[in-house]
C-alpha atoms as a PDB file:
ATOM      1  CA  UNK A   1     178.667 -22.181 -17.927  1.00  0.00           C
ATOM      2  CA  UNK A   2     180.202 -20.119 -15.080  1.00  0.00           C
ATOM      3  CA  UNK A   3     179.513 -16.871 -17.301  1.00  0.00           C
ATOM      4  CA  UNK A   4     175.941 -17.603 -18.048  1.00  0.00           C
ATOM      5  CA  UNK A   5     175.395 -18.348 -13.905  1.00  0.00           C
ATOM      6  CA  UNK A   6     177.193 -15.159 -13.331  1.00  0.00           C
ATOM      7  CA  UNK A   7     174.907 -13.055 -15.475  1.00  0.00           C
ATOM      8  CA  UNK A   8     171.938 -14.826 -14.554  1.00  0.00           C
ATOM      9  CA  UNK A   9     172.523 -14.760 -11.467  1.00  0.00           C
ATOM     10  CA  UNK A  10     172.183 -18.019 -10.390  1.00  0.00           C
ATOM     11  CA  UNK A  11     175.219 -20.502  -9.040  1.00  0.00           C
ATOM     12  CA  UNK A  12     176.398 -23.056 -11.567  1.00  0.00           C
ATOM     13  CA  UNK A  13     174.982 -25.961 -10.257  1.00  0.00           C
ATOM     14  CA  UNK A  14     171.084 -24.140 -10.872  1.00  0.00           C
ATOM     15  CA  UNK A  15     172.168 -22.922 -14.322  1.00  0.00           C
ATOM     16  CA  UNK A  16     173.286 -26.880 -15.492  1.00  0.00           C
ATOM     17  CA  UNK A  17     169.748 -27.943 -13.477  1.00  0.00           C
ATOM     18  CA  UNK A  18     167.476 -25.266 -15.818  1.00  0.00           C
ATOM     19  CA  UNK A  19     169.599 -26.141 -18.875  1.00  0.00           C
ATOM     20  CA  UNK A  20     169.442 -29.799 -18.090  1.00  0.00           C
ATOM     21  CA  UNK A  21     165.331 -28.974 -18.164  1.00  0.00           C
ATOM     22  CA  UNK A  22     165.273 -26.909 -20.799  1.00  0.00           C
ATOM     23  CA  UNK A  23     167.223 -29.624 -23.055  1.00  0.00           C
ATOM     24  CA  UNK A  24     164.652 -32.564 -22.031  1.00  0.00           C
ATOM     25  CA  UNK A  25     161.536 -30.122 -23.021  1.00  0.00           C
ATOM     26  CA  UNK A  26     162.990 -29.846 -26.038  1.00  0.00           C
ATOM     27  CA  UNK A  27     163.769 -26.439 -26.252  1.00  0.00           C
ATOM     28  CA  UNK A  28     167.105 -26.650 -26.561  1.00  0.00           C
ATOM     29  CA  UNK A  29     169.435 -28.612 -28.281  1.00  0.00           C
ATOM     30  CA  UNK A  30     172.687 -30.186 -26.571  1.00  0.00           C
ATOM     31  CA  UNK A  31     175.656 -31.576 -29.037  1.00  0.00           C
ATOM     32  CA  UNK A  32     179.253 -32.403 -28.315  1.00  0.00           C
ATOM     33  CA  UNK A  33     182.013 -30.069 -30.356  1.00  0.00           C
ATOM     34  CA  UNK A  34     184.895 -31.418 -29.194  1.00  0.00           C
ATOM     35  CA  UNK A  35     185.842 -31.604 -25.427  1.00  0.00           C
ATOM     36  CA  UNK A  36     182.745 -29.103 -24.790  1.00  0.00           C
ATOM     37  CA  UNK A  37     178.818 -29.149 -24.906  1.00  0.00           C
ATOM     38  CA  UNK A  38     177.188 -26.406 -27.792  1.00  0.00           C
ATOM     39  CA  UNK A  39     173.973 -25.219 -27.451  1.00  0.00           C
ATOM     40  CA  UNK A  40     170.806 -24.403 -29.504  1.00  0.00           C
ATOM     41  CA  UNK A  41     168.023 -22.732 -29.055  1.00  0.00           C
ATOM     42  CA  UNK A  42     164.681 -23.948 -31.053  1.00  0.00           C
ATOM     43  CA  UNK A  43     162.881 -21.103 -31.423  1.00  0.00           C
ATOM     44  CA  UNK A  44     160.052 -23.126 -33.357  1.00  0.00           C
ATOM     45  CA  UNK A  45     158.849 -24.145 -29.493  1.00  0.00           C
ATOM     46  CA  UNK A  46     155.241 -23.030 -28.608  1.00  0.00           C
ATOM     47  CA  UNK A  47     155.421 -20.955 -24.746  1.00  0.00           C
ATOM     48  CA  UNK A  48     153.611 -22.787 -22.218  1.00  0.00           C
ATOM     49  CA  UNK A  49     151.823 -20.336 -20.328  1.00  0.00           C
ATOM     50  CA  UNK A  50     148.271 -20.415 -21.144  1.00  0.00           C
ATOM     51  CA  UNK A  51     148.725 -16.066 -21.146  1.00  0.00           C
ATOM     52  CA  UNK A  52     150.948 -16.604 -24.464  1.00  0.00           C
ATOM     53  CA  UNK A  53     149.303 -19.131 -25.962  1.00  0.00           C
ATOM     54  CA  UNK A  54     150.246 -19.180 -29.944  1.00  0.00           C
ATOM     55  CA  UNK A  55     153.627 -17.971 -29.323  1.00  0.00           C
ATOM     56  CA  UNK A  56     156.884 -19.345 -29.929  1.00  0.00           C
ATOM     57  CA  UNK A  57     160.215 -19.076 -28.420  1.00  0.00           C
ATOM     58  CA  UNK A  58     161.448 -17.012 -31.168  1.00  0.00           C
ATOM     59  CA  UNK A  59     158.593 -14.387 -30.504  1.00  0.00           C
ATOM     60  CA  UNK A  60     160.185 -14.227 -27.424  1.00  0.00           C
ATOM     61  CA  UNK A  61     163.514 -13.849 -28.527  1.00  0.00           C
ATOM     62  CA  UNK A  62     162.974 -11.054 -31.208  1.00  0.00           C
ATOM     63  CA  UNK A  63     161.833  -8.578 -28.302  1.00  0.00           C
ATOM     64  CA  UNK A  64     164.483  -9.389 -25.873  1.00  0.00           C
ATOM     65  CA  UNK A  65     166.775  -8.459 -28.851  1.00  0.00           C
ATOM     66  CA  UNK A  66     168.261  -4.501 -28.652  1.00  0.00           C
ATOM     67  CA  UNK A  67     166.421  -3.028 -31.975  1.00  0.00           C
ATOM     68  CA  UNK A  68     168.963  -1.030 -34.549  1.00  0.00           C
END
């Protein structure tokens, strides 16, 4: 968690508070793997702004991605 705050630039305790949102809006998915918390991303999840209206998180995703 201290990594993703770092690169996001945000302290810790703001990265668990927009994780802890993004897990109850269902667009992520939070399971236990031992002694630590894995994540998923559901890229199925429609974008709430009105400006991207019938896209999905995995739209998203693909151009955020470096191309090969």
């Amino acid at each position: 968690m201290s990594e993703l705050a770092e690169d996001a630039g945000l302290t810790e305790r703001q990265t668990h508070r927009v994780l802890a949102d993004l897990v109850e809006s269902g667009y992520v998915a939070r399971s236990r793997v031992g002694r630590r918390n894995a994540y998923r991303i559901d890229e199925g999840q429609p974008l709430r702004h009105p400006a991207v209206a019938g896209h999905v998180v995995g739209d998203l995703l693909a151009a955020l991605m470096p191309r090969e």
